[in-house]
C-alpha atoms as a PDB file:
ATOM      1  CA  UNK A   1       2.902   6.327 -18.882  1.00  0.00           C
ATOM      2  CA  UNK A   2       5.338   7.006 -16.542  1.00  0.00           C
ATOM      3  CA  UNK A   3       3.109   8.960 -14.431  1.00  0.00           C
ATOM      4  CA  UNK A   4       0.530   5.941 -13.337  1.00  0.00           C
ATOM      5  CA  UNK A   5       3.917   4.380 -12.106  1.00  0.00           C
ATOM      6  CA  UNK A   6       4.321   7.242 -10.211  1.00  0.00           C
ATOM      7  CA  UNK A   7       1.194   7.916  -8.804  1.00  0.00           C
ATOM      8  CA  UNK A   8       0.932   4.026  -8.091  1.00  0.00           C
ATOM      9  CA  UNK A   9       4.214   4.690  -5.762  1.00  0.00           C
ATOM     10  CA  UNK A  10       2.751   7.747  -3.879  1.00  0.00           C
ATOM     11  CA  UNK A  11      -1.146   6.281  -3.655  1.00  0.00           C
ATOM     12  CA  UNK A  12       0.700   2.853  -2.177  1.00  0.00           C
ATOM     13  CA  UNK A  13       2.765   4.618   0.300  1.00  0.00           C
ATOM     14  CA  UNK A  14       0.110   6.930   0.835  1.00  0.00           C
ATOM     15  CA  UNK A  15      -2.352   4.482   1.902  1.00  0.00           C
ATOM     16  CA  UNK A  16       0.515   2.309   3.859  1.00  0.00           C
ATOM     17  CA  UNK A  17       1.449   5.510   5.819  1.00  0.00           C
ATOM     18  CA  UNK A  18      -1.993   6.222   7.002  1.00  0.00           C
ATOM     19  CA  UNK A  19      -2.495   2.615   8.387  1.00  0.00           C
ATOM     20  CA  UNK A  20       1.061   3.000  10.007  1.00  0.00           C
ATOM     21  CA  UNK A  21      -0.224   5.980  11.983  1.00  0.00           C
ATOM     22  CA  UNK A  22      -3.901   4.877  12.520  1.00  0.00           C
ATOM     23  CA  UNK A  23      -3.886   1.091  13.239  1.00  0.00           C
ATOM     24  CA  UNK A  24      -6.520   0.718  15.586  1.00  0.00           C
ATOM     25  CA  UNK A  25      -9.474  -0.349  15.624  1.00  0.00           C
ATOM     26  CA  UNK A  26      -8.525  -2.179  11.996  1.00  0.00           C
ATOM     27  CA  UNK A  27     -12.036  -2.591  10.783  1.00  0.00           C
ATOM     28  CA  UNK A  28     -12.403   0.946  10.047  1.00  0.00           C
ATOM     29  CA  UNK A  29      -8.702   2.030   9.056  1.00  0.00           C
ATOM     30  CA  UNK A  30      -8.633  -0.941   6.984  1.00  0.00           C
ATOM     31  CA  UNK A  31     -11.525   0.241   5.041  1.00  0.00           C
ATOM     32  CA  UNK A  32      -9.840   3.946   4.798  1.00  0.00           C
ATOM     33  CA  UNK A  33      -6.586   2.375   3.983  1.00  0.00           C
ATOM     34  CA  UNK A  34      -8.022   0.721   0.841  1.00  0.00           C
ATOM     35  CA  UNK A  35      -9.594   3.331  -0.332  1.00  0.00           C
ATOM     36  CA  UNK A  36      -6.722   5.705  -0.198  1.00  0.00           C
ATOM     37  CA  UNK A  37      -5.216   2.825  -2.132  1.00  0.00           C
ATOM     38  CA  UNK A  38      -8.053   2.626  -4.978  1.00  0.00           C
ATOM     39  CA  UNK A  39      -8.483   6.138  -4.767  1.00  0.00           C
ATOM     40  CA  UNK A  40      -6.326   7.390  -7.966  1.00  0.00           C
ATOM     41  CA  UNK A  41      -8.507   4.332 -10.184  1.00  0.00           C
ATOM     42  CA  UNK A  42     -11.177   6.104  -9.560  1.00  0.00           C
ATOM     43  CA  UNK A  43      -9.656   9.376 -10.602  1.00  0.00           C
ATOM     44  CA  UNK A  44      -8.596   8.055 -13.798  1.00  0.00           C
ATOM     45  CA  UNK A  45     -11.634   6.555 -14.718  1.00  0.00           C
ATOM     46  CA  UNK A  46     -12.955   9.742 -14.147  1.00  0.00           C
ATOM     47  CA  UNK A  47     -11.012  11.257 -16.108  1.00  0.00           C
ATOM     48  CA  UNK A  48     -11.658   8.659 -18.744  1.00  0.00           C
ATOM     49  CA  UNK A  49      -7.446   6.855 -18.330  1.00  0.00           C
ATOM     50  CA  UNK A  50      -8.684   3.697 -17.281  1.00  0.00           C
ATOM     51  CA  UNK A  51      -7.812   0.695 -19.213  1.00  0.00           C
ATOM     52  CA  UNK A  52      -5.843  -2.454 -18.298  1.00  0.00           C
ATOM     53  CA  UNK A  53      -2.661  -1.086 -19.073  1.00  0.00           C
ATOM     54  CA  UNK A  54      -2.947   1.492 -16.605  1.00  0.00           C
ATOM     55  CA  UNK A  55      -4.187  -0.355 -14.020  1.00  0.00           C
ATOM     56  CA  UNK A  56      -1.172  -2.279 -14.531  1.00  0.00           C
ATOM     57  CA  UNK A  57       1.292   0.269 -13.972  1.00  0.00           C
ATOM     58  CA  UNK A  58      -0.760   1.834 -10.891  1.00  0.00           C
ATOM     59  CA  UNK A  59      -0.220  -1.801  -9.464  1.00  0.00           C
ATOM     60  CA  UNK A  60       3.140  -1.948 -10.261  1.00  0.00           C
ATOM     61  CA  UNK A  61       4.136   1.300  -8.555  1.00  0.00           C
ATOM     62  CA  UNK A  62       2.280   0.831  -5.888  1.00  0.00           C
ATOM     63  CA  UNK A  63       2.197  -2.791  -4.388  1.00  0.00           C
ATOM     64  CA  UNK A  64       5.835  -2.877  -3.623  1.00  0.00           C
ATOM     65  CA  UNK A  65       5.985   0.382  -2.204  1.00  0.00           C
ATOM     66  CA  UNK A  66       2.668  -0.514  -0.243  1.00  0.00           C
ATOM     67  CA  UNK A  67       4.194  -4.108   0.605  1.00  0.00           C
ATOM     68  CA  UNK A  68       7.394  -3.413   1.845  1.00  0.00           C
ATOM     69  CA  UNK A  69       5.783  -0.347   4.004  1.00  0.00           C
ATOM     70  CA  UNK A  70       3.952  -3.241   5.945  1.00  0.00           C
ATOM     71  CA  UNK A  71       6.970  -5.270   5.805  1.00  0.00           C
ATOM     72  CA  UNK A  72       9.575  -2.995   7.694  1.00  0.00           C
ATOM     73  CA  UNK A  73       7.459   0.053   8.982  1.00  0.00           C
ATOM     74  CA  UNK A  74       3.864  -1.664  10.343  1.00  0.00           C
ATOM     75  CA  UNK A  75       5.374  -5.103  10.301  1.00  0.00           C
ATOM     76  CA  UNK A  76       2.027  -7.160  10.491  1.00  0.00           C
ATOM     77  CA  UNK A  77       2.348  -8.769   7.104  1.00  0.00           C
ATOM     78  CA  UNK A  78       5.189 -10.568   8.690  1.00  0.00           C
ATOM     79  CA  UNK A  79       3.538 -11.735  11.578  1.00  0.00           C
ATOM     80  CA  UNK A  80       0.419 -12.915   9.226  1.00  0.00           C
ATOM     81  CA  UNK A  81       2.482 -15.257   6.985  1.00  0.00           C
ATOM     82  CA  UNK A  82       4.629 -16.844  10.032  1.00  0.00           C
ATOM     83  CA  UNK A  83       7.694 -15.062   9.382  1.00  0.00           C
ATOM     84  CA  UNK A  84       9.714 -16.436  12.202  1.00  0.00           C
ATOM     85  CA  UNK A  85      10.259 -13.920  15.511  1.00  0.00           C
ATOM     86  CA  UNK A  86      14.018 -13.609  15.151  1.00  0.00           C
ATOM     87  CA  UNK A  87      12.976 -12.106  11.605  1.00  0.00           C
ATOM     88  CA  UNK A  88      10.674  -9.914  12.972  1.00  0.00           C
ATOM     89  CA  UNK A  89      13.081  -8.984  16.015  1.00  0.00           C
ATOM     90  CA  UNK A  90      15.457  -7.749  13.373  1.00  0.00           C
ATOM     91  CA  UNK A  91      12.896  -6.135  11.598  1.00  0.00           C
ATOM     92  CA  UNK A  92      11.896  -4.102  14.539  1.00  0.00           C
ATOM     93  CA  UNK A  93      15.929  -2.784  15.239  1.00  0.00           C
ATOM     94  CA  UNK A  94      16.449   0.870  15.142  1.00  0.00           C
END
């Protein structure tokens, strides 16, 4: 079982990597960026793994990987929820 948790952390960074270096135009990354995300579910219903409980671990490997990738690296989730700008000045610091 450990290895959905493990590919959960590599398809989340994965996908949060590629939006980091392909932003714009968001429409169509966005659309590339999740499916890189979904792309190891559909593997593993291929390959006849998919149930709830591995869905679950995917998940859990990969949204905080994939969340805190937007948070520090891209740092748009921040500016989506209102984080305030001296947050997000920090944020950006070397």
């Amino acid at each position: 079982m450990l290895i959905f948790l493990i590919a959960g952390a590599v398809g989340g960074a994965t996908s949060a990597f590629y939006l980091a270096y392909n932003y714009h135009p968001l429409l169509v990354n966005g659309a590339i960026h999740g499916g890189i995300f979904v792309s190891p579910l559909v593997a593993m219903y291929f390959v006849k793994k998919l149930n709830v409980r591995t869905i679950g671990l995917y998940l859990a490997g990969a949204l905080p990987v994939h969340l805190a990738i937007h948070f520090t690296i891209i740092g748009d989730l921040g500016q989506l929820i209102g984080v305030s700008h001296i947050l997000l000045n920090f944020l950006s610091l070397p």
